[in-house]
C-alpha atoms as a PDB file:
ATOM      1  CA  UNK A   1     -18.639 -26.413   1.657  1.00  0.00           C
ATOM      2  CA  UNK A   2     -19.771 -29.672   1.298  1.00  0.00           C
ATOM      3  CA  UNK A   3     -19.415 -30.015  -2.564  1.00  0.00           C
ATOM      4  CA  UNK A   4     -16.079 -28.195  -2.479  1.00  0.00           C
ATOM      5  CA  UNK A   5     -14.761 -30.894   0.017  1.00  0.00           C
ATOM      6  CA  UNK A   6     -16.223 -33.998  -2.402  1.00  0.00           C
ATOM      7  CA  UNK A   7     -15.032 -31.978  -5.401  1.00  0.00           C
ATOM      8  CA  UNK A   8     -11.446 -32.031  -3.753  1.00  0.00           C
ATOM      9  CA  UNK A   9     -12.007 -35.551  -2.741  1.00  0.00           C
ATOM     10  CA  UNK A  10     -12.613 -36.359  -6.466  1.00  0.00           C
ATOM     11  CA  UNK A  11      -9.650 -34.202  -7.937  1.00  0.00           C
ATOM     12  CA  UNK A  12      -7.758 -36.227  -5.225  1.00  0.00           C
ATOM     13  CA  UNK A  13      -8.460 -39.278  -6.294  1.00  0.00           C
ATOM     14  CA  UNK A  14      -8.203 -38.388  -9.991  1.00  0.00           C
ATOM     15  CA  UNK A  15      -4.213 -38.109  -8.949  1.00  0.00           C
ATOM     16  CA  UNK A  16      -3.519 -40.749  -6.833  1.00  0.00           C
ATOM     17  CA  UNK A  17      -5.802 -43.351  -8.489  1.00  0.00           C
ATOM     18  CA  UNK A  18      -6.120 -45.182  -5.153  1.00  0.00           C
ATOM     19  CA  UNK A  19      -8.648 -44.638  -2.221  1.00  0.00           C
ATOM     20  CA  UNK A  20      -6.977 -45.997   0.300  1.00  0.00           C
ATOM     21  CA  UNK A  21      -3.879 -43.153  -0.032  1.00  0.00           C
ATOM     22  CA  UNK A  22      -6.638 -40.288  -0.558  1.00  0.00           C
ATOM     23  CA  UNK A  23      -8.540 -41.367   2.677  1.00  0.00           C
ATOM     24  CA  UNK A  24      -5.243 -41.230   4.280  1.00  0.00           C
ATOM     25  CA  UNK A  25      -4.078 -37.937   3.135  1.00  0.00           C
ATOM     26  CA  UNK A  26      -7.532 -35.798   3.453  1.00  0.00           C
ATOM     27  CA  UNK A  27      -7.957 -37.871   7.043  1.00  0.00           C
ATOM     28  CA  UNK A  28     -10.937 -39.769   6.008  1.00  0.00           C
ATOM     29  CA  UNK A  29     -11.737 -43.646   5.822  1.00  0.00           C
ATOM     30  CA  UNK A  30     -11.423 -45.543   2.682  1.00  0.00           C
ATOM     31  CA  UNK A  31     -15.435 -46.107   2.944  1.00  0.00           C
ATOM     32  CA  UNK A  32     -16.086 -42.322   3.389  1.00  0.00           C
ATOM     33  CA  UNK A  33     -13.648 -41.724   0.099  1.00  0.00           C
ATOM     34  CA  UNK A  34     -15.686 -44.438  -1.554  1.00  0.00           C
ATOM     35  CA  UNK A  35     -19.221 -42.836  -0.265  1.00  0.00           C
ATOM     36  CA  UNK A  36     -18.270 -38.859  -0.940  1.00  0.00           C
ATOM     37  CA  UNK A  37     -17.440 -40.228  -5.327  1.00  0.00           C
ATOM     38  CA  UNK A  38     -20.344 -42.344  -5.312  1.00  0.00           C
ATOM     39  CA  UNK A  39     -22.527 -39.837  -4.259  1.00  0.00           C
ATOM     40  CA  UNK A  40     -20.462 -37.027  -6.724  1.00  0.00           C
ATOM     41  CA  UNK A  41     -21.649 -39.847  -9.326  1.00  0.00           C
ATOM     42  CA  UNK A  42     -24.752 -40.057  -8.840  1.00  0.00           C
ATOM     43  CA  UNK A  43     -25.538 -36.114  -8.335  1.00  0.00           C
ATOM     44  CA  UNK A  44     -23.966 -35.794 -12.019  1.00  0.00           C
ATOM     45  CA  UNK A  45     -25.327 -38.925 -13.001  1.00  0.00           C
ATOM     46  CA  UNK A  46     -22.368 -39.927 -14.901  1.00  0.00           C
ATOM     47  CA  UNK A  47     -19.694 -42.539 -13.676  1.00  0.00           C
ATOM     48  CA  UNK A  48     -16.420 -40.969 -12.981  1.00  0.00           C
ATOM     49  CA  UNK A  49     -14.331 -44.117 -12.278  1.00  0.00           C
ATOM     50  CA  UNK A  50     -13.676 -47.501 -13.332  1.00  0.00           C
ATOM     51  CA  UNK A  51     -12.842 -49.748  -9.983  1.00  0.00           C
ATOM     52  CA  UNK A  52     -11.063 -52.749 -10.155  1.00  0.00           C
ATOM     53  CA  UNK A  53      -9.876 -55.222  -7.167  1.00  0.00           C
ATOM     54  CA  UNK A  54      -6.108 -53.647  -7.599  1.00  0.00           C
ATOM     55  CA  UNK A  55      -6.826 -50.040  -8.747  1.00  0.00           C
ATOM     56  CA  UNK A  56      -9.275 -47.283 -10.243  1.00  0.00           C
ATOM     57  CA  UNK A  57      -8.512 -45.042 -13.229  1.00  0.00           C
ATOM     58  CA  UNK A  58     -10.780 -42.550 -14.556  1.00  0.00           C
ATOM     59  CA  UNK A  59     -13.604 -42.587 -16.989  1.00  0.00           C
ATOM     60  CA  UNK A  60     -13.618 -40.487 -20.119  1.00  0.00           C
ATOM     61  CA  UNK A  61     -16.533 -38.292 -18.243  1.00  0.00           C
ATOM     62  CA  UNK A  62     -14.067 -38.605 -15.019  1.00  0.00           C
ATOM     63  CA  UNK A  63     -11.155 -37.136 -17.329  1.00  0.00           C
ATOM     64  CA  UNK A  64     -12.773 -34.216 -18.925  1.00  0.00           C
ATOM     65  CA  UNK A  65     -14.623 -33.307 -15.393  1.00  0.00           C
ATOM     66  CA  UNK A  66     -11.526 -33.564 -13.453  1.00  0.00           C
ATOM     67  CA  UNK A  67      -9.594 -31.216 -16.315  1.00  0.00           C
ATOM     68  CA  UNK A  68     -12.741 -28.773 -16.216  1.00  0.00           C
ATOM     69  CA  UNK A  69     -13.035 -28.090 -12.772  1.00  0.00           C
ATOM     70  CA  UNK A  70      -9.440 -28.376 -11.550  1.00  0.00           C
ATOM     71  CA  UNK A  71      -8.478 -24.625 -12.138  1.00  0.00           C
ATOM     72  CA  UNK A  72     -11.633 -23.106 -10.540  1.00  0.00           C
ATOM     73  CA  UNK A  73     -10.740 -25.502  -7.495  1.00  0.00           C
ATOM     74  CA  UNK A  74      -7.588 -24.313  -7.324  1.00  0.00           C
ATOM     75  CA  UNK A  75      -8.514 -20.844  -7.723  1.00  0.00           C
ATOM     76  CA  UNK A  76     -11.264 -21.144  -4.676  1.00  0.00           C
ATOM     77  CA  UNK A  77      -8.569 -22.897  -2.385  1.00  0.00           C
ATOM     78  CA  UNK A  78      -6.650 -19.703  -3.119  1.00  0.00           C
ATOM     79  CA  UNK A  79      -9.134 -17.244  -2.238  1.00  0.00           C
ATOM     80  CA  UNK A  80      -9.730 -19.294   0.888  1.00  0.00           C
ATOM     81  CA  UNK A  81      -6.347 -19.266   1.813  1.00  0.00           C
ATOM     82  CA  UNK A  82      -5.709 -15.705   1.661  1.00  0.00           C
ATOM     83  CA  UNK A  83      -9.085 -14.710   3.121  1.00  0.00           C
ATOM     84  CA  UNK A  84      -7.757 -17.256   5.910  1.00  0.00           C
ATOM     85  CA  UNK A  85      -4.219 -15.345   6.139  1.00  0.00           C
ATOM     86  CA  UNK A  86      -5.848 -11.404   6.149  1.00  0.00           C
ATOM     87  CA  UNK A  87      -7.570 -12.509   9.930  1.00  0.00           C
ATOM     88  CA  UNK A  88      -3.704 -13.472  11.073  1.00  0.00           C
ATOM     89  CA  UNK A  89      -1.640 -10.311  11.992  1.00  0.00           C
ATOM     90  CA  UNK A  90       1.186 -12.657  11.041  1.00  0.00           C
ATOM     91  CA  UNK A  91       1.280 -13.355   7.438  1.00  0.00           C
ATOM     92  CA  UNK A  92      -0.812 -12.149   4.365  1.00  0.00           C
ATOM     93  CA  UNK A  93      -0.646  -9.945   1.275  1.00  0.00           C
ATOM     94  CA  UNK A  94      -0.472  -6.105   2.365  1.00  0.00           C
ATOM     95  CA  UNK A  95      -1.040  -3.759  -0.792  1.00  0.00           C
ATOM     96  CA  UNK A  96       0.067   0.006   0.465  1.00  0.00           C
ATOM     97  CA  UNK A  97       0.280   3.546  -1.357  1.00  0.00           C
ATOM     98  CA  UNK A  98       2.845   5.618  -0.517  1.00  0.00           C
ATOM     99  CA  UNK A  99       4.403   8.952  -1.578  1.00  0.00           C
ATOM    100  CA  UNK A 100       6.991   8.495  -4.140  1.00  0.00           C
ATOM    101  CA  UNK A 101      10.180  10.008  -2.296  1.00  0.00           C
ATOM    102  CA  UNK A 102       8.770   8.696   1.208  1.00  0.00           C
ATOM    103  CA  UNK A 103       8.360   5.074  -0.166  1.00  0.00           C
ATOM    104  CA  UNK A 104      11.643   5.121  -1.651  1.00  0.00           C
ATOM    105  CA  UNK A 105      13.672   7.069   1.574  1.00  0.00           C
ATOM    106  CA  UNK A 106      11.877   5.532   4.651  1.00  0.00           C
ATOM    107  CA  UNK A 107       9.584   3.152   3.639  1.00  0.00           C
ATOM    108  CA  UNK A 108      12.101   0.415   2.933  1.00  0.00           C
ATOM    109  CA  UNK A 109      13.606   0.120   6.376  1.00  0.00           C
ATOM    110  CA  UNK A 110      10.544  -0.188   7.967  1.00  0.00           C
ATOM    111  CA  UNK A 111       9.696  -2.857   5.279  1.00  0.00           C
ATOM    112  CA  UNK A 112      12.823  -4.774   6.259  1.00  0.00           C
ATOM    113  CA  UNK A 113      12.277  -4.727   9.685  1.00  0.00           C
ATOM    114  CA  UNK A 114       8.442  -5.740  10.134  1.00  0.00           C
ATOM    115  CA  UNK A 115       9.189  -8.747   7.313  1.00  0.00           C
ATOM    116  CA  UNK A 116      12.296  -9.677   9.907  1.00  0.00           C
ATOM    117  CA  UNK A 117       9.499  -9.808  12.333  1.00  0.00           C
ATOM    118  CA  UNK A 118       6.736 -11.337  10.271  1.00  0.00           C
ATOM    119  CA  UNK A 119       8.932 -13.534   6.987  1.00  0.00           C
ATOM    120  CA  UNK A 120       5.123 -14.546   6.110  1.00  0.00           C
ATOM    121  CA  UNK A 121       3.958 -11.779   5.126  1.00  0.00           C
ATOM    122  CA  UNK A 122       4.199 -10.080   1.576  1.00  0.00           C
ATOM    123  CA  UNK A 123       3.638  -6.596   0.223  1.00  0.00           C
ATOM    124  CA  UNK A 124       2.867  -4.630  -3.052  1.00  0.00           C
ATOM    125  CA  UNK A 125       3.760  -0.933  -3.117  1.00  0.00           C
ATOM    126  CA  UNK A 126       2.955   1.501  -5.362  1.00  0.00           C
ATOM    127  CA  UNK A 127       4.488   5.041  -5.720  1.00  0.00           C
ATOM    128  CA  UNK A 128       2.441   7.718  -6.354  1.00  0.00           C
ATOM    129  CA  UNK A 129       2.292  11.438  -4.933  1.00  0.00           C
ATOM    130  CA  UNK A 130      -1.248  11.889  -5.642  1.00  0.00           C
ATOM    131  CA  UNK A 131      -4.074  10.959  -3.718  1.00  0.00           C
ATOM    132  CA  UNK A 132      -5.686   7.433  -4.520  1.00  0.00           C
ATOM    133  CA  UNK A 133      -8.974   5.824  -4.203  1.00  0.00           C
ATOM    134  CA  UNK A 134      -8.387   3.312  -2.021  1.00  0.00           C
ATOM    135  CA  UNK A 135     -11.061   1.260  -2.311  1.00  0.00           C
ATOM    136  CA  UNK A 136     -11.318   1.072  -6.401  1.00  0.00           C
ATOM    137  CA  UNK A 137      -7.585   0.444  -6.164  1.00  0.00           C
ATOM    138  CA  UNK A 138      -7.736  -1.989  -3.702  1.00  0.00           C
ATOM    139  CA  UNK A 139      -5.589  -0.838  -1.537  1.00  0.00           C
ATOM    140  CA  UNK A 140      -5.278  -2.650   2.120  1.00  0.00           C
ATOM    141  CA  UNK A 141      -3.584   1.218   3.691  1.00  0.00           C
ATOM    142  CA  UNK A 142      -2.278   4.468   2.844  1.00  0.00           C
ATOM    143  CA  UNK A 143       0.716   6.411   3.292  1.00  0.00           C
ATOM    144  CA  UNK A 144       0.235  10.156   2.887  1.00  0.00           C
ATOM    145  CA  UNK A 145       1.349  13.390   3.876  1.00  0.00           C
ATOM    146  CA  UNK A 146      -0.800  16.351   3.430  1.00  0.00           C
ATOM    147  CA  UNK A 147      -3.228  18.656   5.035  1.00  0.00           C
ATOM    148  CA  UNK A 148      -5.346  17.697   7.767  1.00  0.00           C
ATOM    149  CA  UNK A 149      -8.240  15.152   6.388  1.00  0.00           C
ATOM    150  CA  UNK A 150     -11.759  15.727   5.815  1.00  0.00           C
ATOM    151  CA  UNK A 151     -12.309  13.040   4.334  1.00  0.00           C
ATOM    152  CA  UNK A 152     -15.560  11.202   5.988  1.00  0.00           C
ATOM    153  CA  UNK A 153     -15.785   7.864   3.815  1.00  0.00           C
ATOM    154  CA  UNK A 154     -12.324   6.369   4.929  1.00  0.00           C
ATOM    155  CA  UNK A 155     -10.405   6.011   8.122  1.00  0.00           C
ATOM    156  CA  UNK A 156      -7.320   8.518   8.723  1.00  0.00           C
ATOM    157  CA  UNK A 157      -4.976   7.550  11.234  1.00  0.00           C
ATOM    158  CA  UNK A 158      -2.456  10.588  12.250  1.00  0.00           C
ATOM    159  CA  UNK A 159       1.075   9.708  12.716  1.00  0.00           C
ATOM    160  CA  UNK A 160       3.341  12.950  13.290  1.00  0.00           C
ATOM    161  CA  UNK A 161       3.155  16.607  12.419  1.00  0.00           C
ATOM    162  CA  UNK A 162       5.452  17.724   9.437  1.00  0.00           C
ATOM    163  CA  UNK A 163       6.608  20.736   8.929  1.00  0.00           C
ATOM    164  CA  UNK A 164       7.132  22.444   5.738  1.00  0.00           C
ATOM    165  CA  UNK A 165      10.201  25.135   5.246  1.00  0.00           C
ATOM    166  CA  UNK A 166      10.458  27.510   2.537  1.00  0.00           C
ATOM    167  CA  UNK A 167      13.757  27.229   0.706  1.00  0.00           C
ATOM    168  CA  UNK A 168      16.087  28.719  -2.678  1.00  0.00           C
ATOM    169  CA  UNK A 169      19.302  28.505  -3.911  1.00  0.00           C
ATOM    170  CA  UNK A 170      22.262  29.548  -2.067  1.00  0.00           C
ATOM    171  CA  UNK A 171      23.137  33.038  -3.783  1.00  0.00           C
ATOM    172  CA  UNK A 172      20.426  33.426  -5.348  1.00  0.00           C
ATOM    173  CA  UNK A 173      17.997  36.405  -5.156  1.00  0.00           C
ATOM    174  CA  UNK A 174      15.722  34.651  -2.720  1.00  0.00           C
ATOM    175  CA  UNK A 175      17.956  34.524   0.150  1.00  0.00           C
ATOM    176  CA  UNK A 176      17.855  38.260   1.192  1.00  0.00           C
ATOM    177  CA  UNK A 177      14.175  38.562   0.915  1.00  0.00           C
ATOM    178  CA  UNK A 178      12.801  39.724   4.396  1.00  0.00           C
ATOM    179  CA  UNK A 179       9.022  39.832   3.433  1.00  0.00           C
ATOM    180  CA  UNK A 180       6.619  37.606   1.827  1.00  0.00           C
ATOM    181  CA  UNK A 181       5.748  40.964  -0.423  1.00  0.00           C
ATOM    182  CA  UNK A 182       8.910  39.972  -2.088  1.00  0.00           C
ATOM    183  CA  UNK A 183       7.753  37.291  -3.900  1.00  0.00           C
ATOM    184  CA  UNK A 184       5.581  37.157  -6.800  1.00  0.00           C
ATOM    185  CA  UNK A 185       3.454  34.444  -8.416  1.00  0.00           C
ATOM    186  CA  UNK A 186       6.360  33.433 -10.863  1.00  0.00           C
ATOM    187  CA  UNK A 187       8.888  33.145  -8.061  1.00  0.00           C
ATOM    188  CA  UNK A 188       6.719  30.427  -6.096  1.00  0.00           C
ATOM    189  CA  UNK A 189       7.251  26.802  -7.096  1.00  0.00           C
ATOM    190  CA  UNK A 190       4.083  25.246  -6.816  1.00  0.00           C
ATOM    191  CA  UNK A 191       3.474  21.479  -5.502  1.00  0.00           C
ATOM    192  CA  UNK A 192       0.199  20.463  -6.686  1.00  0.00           C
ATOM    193  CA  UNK A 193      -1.109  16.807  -7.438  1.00  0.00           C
ATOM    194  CA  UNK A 194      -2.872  17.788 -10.474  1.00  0.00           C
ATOM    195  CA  UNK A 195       0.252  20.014 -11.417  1.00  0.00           C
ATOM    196  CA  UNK A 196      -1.448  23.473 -11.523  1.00  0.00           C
ATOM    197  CA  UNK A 197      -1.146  26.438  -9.145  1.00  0.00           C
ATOM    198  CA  UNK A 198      -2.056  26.703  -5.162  1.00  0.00           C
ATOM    199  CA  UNK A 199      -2.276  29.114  -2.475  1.00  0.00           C
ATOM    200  CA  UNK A 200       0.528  29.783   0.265  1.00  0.00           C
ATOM    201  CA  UNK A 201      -0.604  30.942   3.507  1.00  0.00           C
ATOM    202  CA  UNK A 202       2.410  32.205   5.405  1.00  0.00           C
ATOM    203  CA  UNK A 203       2.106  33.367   8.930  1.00  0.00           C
ATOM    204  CA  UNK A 204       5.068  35.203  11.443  1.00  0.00           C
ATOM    205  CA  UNK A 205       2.884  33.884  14.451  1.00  0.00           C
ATOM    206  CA  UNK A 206       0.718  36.868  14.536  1.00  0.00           C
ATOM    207  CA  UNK A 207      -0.161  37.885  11.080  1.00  0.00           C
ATOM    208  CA  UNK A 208      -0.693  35.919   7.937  1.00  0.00           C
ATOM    209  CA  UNK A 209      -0.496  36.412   3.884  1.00  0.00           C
ATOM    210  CA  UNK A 210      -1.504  34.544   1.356  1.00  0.00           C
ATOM    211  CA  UNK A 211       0.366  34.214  -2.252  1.00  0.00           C
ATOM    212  CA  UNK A 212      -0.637  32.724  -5.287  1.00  0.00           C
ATOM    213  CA  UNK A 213       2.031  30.022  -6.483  1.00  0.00           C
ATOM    214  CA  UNK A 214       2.601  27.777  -9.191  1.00  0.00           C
ATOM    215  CA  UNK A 215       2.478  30.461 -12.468  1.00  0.00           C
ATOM    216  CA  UNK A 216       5.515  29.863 -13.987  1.00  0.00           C
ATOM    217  CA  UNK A 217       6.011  26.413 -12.754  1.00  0.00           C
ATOM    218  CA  UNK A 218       4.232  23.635 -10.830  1.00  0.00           C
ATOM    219  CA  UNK A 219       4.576  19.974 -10.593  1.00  0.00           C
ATOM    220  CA  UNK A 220       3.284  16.693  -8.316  1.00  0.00           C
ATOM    221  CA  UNK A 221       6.609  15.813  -7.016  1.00  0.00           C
ATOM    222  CA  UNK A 222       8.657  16.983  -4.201  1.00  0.00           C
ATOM    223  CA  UNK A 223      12.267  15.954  -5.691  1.00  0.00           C
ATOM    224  CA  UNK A 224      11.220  17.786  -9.151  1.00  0.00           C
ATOM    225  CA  UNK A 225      10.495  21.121  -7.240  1.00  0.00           C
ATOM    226  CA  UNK A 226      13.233  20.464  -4.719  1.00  0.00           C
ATOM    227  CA  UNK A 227      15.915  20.281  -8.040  1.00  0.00           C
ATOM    228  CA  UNK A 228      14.232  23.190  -9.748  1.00  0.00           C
ATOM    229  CA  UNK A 229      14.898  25.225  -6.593  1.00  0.00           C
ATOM    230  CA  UNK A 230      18.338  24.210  -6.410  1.00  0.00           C
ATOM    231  CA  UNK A 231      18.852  25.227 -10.075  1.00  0.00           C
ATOM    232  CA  UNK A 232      17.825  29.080  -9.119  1.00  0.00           C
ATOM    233  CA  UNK A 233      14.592  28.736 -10.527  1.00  0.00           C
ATOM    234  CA  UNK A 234      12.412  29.926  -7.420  1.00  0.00           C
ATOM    235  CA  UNK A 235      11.057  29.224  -3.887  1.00  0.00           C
ATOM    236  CA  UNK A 236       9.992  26.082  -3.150  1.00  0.00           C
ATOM    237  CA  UNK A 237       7.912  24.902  -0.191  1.00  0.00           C
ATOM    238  CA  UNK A 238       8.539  21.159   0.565  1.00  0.00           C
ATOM    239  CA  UNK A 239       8.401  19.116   4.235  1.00  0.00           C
ATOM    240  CA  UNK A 240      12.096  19.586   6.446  1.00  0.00           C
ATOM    241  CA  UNK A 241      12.759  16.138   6.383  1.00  0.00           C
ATOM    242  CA  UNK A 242      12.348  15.895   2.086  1.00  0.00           C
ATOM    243  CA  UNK A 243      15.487  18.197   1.831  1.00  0.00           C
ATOM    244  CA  UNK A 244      17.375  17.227   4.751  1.00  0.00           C
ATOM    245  CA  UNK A 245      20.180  16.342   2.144  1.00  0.00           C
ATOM    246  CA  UNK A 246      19.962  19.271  -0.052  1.00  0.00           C
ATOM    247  CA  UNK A 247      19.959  21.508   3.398  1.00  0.00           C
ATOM    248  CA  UNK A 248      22.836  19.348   4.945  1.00  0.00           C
ATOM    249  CA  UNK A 249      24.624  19.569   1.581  1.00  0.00           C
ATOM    250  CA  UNK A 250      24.258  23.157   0.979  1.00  0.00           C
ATOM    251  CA  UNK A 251      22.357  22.590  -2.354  1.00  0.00           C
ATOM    252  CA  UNK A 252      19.050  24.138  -1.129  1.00  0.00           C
ATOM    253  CA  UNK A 253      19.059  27.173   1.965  1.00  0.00           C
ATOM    254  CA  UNK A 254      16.047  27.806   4.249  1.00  0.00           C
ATOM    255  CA  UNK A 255      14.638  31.430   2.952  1.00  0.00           C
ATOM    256  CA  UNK A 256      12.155  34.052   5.045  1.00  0.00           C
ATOM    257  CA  UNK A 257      12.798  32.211   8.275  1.00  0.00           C
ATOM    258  CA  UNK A 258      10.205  34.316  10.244  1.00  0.00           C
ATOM    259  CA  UNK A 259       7.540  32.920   8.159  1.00  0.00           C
ATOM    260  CA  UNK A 260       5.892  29.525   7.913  1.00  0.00           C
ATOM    261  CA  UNK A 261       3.211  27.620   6.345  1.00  0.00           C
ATOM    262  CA  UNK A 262       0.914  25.657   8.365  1.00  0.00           C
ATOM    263  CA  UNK A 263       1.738  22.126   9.383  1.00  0.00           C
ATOM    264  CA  UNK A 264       1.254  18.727   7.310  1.00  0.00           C
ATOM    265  CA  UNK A 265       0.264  15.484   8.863  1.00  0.00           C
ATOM    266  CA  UNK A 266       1.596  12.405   7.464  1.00  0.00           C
ATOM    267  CA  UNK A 267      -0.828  10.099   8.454  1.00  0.00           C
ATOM    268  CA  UNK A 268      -2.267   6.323   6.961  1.00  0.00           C
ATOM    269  CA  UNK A 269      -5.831   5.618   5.886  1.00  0.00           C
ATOM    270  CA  UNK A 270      -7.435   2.791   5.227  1.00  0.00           C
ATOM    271  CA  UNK A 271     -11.125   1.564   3.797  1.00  0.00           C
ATOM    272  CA  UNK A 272     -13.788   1.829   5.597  1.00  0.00           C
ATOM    273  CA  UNK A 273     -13.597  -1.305   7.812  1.00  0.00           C
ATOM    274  CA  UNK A 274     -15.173  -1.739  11.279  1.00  0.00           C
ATOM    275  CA  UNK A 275     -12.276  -3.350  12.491  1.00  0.00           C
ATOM    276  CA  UNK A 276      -8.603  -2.733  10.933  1.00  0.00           C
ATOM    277  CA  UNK A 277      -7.708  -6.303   9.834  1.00  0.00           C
ATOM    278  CA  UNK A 278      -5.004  -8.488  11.937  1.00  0.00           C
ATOM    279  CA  UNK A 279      -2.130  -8.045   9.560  1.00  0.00           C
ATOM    280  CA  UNK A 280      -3.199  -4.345   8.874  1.00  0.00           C
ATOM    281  CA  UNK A 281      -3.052  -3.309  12.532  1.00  0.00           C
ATOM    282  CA  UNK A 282      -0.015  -4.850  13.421  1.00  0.00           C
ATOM    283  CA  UNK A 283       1.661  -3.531  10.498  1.00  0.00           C
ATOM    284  CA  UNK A 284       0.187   0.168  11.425  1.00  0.00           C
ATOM    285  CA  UNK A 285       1.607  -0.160  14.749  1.00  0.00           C
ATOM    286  CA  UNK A 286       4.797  -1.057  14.148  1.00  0.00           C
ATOM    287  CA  UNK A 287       4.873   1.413  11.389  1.00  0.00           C
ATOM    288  CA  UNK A 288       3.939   4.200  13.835  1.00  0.00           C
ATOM    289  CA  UNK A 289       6.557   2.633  16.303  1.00  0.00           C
ATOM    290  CA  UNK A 290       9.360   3.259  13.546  1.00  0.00           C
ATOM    291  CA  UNK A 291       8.866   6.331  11.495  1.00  0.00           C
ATOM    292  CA  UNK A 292       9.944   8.633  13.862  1.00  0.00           C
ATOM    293  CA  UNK A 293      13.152   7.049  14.047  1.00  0.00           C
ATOM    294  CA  UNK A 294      13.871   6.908  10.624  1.00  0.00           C
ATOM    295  CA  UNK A 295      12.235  10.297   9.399  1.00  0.00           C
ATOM    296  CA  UNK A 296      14.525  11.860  12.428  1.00  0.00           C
ATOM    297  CA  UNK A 297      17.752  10.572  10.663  1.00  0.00           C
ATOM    298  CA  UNK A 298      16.677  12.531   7.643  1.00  0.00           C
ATOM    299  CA  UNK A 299      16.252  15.714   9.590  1.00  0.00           C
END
């Protein structure tokens, strides 16, 4: 980085118009100051200063070259810096995907509380109940809650199990069904990222069924299906902890108790790094450290 430190050097003394004060604030001696922009001069072959016995001021050449490369030095002593800060588990940018209603119910605690921790650090979040690709999005981790990965190309971390219920409207038909039989495809609120049907598989603990869901209705966001169940519109099939209000609240009932759907995980992935980055593990740990807490006040 030798020409980015004389390039510095140069933009340096383009401000300050005196040596001396540029050797003292980059920690150099006047001579070296003097030695770096005669040797900048003679590599473009061009004289960037005018020295005098009292001061220097810049050439024309100096002008223009010091307005030219000033934003792309600027711009490289930004990337350095925050390459710098993403190997500190103290400060840095963290960009992070998370489910819409988890990033707006839990997240922000937990947001609070590792910024208390770390004020240096920063964040981006974006909202989104569909999967991402983290690495064209450039995403640093993410927050989701779904079936157990398979996903080979990034790196799943598992948090907790979550269990899904299947609930209705309080009076309405739903509530005195005592079979799965009962239901049929219209019935069955689907949750589906790309908003089109899916498969329930129900089991009592020793036998299982399967229904088709999602033909009358299906959409990619928990609250959405939690409200249209509420309304009377069907049976939908959402994580415990999603509803907690509507269950504590009496908007939303648990239906066909004796029958469940197999677990969720919520869990956070990440690229494919060898190592998680500083600021990334830290942030995963005390993430980890937290959730329960906060997901258990929702339950």
């Amino acid at each position: 980085m030798n020409d980015y430190k004389a390039l510095k050097t140069f933009l340096l003394a383009a401000e300050k118009r005196n040596f001396a004060q540029v050797a003292r604030e980059l920690d150099m001696t006047p001579a070296a100051v003097t030695r770096a922009i005669a040797a900048l001069e003679d590599d473009l072959g061009v004289q960037l200063f005018v020295r005098t016995t009292r001061q220097v001021s810049l050439t024309t050449d100096g002008a223009v070259f010091a307005a030219q490369i000033q934003p792309a030095i600027a711009a490289l002593e930004s990337a350095r810096k925050d390459v710098r800060n993403a190997h500190k588990a103290d400060q840095g940018r963290l960009r992070i995907s998370s489910p819409t209603w988890f990033g707006k119910a839990v997240l922000p605690p937990i947001l609070s509380g590792f910024r208390e921790l770390y004020p240096k650090m920063s964040f981006e979040i974006s909202l989104s109940d569909g999967m991402v690709n983290i690495i064209d999005d450039d995403f640093d981790l993410a927050i989701r809650i779904s079936s157990q990965p398979s996903d080979k190309f990034t790196i799943w971390r598992k948090i907790r199990l979550v269990p899904r219920i299947l609930v209705a409207a309080p009076g309405s038909r739903f509530v005195e069904m005592q079979h799965p039989s009962e239901l049929t495809p219209d019935d069955c609120l689907a949750y589906s990222g790309e908003s089109r049907r899916e498969n329930w598989v129900l089991s009592d603990g020793g036998s299982s069924m399967t229904i088709s869901a999602g033909r009358g209705f299906s959409a990619n966001n928990g609250e959405v299906l939690a409200d249209m169940a509420a309304d009377g519109a069907g049976v939908a099939m959402l994580p415990g902890f999603h509803i907690s209000e509507h269950l504590q609240s009496g908007r939303l009932v648990q239906v066909l108790k004796g029958w469940a759907p197999p677990d969720l995980w919520l869990t956070l992935y990440y690229p494919p790094y060898q190592a998680l980055p500083p600021r990334i593990a830290s942030f995963s740990k005390f993430f980890e450290e937290q959730v329960g807490a906060h997901m258990v006040m929702l339950d």
